[in-house]
C-alpha atoms as a PDB file:
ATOM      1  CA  UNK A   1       0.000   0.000   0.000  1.00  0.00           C
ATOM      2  CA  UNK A   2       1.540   3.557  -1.006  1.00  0.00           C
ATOM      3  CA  UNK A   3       1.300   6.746   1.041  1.00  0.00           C
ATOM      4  CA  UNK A   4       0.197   9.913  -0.647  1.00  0.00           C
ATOM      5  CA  UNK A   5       3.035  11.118  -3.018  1.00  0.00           C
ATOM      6  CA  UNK A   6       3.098   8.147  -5.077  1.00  0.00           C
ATOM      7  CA  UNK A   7       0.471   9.070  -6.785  1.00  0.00           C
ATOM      8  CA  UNK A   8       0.055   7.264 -10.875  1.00  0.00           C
ATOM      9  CA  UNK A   9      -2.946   7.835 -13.275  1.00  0.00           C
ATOM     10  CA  UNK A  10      -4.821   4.145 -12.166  1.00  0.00           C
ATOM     11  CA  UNK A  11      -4.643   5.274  -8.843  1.00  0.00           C
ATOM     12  CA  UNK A  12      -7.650   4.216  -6.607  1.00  0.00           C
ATOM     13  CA  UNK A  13     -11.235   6.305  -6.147  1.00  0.00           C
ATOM     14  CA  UNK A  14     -13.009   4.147  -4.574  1.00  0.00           C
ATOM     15  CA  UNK A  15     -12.660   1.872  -1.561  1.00  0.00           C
ATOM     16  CA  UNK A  16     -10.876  -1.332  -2.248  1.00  0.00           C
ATOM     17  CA  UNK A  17     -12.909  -4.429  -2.351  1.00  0.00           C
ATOM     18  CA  UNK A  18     -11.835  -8.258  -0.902  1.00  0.00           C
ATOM     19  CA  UNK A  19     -11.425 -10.467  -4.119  1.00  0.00           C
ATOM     20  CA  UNK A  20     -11.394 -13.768  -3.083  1.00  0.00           C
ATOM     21  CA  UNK A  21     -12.126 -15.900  -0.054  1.00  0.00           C
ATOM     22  CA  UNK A  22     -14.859 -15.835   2.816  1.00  0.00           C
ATOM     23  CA  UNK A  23     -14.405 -12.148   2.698  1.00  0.00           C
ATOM     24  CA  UNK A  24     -15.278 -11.811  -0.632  1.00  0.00           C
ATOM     25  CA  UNK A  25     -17.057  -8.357  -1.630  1.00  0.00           C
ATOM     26  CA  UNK A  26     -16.189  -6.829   1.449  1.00  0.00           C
ATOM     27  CA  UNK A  27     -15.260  -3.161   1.264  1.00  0.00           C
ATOM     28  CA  UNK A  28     -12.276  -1.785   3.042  1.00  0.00           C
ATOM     29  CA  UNK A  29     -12.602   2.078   5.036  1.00  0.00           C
ATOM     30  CA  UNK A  30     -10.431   3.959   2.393  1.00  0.00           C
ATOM     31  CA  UNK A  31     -10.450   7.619   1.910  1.00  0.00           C
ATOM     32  CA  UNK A  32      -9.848   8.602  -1.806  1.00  0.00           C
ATOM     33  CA  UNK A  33      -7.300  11.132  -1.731  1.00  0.00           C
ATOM     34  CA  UNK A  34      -6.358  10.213   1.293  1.00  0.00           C
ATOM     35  CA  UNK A  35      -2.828   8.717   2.640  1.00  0.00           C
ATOM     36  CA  UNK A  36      -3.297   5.550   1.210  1.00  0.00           C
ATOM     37  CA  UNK A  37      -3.611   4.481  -2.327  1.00  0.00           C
ATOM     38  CA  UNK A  38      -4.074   0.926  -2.964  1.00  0.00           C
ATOM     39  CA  UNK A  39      -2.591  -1.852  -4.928  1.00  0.00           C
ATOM     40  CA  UNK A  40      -4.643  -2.326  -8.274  1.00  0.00           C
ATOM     41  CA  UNK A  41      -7.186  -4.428  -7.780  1.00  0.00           C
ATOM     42  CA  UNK A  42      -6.286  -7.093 -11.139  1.00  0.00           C
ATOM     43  CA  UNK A  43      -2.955  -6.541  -9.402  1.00  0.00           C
ATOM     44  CA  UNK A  44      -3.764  -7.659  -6.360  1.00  0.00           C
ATOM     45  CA  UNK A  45      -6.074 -10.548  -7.963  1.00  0.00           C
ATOM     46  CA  UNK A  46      -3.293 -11.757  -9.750  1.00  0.00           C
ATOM     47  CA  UNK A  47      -1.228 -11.815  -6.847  1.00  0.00           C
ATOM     48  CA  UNK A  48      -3.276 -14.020  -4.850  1.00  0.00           C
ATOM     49  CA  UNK A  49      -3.779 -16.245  -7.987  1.00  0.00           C
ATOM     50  CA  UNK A  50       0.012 -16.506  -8.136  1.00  0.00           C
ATOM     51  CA  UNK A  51       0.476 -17.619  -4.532  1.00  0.00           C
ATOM     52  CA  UNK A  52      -2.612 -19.967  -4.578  1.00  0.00           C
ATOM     53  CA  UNK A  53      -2.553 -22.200  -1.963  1.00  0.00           C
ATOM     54  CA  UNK A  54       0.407 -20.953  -0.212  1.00  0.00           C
ATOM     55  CA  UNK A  55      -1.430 -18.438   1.901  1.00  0.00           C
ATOM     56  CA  UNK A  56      -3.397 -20.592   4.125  1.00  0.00           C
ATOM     57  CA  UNK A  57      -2.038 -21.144   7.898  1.00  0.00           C
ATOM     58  CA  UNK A  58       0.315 -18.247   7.679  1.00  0.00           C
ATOM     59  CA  UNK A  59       1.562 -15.349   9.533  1.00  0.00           C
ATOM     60  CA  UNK A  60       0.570 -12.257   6.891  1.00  0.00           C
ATOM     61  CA  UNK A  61       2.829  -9.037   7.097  1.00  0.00           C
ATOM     62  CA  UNK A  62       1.529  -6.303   5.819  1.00  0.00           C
ATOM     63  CA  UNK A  63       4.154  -3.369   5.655  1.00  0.00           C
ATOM     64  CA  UNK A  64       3.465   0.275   4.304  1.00  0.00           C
ATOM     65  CA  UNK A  65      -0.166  -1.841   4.983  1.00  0.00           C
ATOM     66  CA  UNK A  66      -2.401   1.670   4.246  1.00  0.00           C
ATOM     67  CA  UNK A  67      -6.005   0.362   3.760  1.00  0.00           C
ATOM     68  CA  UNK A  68      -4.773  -3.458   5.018  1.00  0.00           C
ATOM     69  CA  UNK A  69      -6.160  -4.593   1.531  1.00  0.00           C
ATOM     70  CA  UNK A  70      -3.319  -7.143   1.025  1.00  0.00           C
ATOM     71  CA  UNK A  71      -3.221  -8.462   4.351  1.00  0.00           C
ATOM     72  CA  UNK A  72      -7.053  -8.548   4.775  1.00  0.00           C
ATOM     73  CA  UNK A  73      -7.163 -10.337   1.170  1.00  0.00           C
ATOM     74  CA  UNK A  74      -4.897 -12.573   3.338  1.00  0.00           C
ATOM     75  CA  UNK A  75      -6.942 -13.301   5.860  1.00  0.00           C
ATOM     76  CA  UNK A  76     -10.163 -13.956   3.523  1.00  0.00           C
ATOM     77  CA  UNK A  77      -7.993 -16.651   1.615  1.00  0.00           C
ATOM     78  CA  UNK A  78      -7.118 -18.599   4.565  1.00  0.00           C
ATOM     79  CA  UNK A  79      -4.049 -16.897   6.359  1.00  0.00           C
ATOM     80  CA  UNK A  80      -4.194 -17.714   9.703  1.00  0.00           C
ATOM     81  CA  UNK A  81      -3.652 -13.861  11.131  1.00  0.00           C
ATOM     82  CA  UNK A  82      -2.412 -10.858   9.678  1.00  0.00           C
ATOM     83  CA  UNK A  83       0.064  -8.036  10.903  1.00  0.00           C
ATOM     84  CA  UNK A  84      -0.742  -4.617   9.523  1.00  0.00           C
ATOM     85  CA  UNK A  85       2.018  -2.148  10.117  1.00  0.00           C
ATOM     86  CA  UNK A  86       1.851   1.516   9.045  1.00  0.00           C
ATOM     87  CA  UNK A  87       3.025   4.803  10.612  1.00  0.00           C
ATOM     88  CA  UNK A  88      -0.065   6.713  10.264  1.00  0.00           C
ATOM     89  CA  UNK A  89      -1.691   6.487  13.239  1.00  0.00           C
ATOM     90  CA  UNK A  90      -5.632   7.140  11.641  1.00  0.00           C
ATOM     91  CA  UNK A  91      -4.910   4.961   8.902  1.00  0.00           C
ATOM     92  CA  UNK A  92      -4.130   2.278  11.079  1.00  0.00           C
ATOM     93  CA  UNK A  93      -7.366   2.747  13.027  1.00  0.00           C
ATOM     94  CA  UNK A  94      -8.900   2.477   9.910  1.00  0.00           C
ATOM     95  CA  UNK A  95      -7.824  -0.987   9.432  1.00  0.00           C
ATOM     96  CA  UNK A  96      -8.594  -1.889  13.377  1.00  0.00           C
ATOM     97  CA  UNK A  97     -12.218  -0.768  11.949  1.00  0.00           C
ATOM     98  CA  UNK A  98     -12.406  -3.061   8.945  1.00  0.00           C
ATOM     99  CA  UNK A  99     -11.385  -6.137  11.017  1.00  0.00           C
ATOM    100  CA  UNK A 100     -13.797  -5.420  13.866  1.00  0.00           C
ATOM    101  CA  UNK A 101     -16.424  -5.150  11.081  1.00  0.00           C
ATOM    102  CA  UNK A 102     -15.179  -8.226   9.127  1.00  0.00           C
ATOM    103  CA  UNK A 103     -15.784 -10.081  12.770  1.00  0.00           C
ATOM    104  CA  UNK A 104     -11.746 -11.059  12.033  1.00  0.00           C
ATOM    105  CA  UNK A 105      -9.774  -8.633  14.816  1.00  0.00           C
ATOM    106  CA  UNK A 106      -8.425 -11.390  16.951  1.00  0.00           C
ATOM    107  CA  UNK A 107      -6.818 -12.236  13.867  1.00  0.00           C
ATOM    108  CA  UNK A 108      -5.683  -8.673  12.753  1.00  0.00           C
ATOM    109  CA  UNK A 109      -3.014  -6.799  14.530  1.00  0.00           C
ATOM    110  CA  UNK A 110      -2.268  -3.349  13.949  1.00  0.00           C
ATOM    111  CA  UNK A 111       1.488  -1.918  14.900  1.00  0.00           C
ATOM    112  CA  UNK A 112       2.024   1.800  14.682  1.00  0.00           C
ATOM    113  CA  UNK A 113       5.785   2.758  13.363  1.00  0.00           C
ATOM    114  CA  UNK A 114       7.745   3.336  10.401  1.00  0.00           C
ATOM    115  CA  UNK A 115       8.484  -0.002   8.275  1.00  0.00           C
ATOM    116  CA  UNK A 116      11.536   1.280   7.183  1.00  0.00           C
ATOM    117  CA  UNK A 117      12.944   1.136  11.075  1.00  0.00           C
ATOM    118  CA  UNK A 118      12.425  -2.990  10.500  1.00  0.00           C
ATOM    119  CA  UNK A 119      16.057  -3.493   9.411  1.00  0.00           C
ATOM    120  CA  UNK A 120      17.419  -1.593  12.334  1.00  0.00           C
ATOM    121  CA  UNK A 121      15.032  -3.160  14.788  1.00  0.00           C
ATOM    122  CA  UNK A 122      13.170  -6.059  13.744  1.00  0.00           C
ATOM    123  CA  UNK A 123      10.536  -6.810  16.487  1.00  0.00           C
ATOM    124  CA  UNK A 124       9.640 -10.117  17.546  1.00  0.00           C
ATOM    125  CA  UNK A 125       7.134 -12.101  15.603  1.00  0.00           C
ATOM    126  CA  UNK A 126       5.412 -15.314  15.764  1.00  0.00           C
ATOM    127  CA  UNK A 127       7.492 -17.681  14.127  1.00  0.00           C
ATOM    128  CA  UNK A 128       5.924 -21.179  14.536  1.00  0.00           C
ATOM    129  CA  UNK A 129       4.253 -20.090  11.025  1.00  0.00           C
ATOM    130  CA  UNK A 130       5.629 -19.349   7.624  1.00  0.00           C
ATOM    131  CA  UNK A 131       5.421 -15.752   7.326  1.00  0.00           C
ATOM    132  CA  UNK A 132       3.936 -14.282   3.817  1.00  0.00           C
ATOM    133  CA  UNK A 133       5.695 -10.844   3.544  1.00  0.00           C
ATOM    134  CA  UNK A 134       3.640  -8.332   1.734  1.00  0.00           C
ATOM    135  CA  UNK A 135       6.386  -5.357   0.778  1.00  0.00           C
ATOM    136  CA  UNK A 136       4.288  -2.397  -1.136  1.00  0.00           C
ATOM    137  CA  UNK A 137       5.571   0.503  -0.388  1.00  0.00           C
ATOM    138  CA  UNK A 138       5.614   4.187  -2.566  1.00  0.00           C
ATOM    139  CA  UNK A 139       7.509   3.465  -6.358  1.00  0.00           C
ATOM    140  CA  UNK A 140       9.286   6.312  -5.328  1.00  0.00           C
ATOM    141  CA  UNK A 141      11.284   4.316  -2.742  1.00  0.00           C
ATOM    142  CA  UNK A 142      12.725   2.577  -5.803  1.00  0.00           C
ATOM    143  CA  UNK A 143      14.003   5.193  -7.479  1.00  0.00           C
ATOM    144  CA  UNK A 144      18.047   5.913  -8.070  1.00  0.00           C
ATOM    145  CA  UNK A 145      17.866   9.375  -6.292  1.00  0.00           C
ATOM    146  CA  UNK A 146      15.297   7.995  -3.532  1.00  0.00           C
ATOM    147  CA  UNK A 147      16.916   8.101   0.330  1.00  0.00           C
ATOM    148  CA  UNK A 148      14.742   5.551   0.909  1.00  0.00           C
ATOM    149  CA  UNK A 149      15.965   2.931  -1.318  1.00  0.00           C
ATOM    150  CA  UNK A 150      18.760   2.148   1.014  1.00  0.00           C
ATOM    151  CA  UNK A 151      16.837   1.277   3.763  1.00  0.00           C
ATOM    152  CA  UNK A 152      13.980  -0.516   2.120  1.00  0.00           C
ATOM    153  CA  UNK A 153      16.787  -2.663   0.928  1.00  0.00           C
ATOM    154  CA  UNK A 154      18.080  -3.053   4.185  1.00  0.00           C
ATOM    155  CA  UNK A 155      14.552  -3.982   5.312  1.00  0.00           C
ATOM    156  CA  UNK A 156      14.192  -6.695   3.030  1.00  0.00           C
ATOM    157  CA  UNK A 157      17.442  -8.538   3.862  1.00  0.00           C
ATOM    158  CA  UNK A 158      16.359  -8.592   7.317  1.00  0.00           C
ATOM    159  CA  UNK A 159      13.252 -10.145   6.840  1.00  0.00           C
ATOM    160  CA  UNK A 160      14.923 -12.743   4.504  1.00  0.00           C
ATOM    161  CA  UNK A 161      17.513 -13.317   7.033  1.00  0.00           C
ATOM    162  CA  UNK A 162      14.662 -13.934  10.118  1.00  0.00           C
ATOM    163  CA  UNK A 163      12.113 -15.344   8.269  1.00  0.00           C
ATOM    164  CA  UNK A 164      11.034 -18.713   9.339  1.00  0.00           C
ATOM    165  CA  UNK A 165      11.737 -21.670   6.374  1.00  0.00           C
ATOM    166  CA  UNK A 166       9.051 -21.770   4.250  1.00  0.00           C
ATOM    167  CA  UNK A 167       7.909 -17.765   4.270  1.00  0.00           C
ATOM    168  CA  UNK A 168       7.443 -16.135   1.366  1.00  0.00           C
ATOM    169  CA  UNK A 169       8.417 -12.293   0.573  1.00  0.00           C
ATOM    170  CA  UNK A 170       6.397 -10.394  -2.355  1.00  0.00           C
ATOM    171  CA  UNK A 171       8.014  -6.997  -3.586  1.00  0.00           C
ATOM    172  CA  UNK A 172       6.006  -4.614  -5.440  1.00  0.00           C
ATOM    173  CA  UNK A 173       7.551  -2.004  -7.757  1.00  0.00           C
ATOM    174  CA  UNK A 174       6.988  -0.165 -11.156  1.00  0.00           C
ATOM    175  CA  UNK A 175       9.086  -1.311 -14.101  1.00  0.00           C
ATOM    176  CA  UNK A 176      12.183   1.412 -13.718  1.00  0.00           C
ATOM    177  CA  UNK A 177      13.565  -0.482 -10.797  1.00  0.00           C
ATOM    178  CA  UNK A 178      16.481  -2.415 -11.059  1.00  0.00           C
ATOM    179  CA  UNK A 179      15.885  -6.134  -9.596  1.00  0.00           C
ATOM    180  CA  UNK A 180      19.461  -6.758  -9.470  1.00  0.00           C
ATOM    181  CA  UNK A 181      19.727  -4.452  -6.470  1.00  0.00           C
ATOM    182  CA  UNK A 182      17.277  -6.623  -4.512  1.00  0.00           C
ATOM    183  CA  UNK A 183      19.044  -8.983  -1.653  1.00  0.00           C
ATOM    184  CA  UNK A 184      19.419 -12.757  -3.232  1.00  0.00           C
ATOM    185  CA  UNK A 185      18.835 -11.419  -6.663  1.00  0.00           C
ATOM    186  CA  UNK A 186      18.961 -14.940  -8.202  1.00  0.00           C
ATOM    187  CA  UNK A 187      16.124 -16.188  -6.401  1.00  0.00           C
ATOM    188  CA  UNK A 188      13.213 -13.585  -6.874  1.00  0.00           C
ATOM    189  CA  UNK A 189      10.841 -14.896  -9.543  1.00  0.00           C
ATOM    190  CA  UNK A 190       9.509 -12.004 -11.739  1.00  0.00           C
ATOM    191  CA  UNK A 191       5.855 -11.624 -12.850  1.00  0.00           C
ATOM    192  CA  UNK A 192       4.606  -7.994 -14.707  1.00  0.00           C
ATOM    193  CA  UNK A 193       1.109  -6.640 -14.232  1.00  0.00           C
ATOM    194  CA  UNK A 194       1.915  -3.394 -15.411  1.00  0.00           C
ATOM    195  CA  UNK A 195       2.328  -0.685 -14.800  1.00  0.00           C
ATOM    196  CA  UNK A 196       3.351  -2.834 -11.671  1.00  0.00           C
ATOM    197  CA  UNK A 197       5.930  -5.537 -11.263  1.00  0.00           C
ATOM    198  CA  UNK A 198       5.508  -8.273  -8.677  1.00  0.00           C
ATOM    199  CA  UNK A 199       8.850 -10.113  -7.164  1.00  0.00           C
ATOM    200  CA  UNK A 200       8.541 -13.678  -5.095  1.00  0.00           C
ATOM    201  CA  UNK A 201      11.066 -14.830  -3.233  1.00  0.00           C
ATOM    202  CA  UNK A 202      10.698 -18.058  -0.823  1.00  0.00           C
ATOM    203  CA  UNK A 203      12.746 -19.365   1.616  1.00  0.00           C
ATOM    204  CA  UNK A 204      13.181 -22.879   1.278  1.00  0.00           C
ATOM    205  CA  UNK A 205      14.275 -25.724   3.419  1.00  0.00           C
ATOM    206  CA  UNK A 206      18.200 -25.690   3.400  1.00  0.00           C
ATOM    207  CA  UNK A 207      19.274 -28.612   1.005  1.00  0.00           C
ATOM    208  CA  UNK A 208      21.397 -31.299   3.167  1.00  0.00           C
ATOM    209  CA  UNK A 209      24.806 -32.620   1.930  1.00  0.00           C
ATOM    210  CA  UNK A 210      25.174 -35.855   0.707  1.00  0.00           C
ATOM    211  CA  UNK A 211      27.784 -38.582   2.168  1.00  0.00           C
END
């Protein structure tokens, strides 16, 4: 989910919808113009066709979450709870609202704070589940001149590093950003929904030496 500033000319005017699961149909609280603008919704579709069955029984985290749609799309496809963390503090009651509507908020946490701070200070999470990293933050982050590209980076590598085998980390960009730079670059699987670009990565159960 982007903040204001990263504004592009599909962005969102209406509140997102749920796609898929028991949630289906559902409308998020979303302010148009607001602070958040959220992933597409074919984007997001696609997404969650791509990971298929992978979702259920895990530990969704939603960074840069803005409306929650990705970790709430979670949820409604059989994660068994998401984490929602963004910095704005109304925004994120905003998602504490959709989950006590959607009847789901034992099953929705909502952490103020800056995602960016995750590489410097990565909390402790539950991990006796495979975590299913949602990583959507402004294009702008992405860019060559952006200060933040550094540190989103950084954040990434982190959560690779303390993920729990099995977890799964989804990058969202636009086109213009290099891949190469990402941490592990051989092991991110591409897919384009443009004007977005979607990056996988899993971590997979260490392979054991022979002899």
């Amino acid at each position: 989910m982007k903040k204001s500033g990263a504004t592009r000319p599909d962005e969102a005017a209406s509140p997102p919808r749920i796609a898929g699961g028991d949630l289906r149909g559902r409308k998020l609280a979303f302010a148009p113009g607001g602070r958040t603008r959220p992933m597409k919704d074919r984007v997001r579709e696609t997404l969650f066709d791509l990971l298929g069955p992978a979702v259920k029984g895990t530990l969704a985290i939603d960074l840069f979450a803005g409306s929650g749609a990705l970790g709430f799309e979670a949820i409604s496809r059989g994660a068994a709870k998401a984490l929602f963390v963004e910095r704005h503090f109304p925004t994120g009651d905003a998602i504490r609202s959709s989950a006590r509507q959607f009847g789901i908020a034992d099953r929705a946490e909502v952490r103020g704070g800056d995602s960016l701070i995750w590489a410097r200070r990565l909390p402790e999470l539950d991990r006796s589940l495979p975590w299913l990293v949602f990583i959507s933050p402004p294009w702008r982050f992405f860019a060559e001149e952006a200060v933040e590209q550094g540190p989103l980076l950084a954040v990434v590598a982190a959560i690779q590093a303390a993920a729990p085998t099995g977890s799964t980390i989804v990058v969202e960009s636009d086109g213009s950003f290099d891949a190469a730079k990402l941490p592990d670059p051989a092991n991110w699987t591409r897919r384009e929904i443009l004007p977005a670009v979607l990056y996988f990565w899993d971590k997979k159960v260490p392979a054991t030496k022979s002899g």
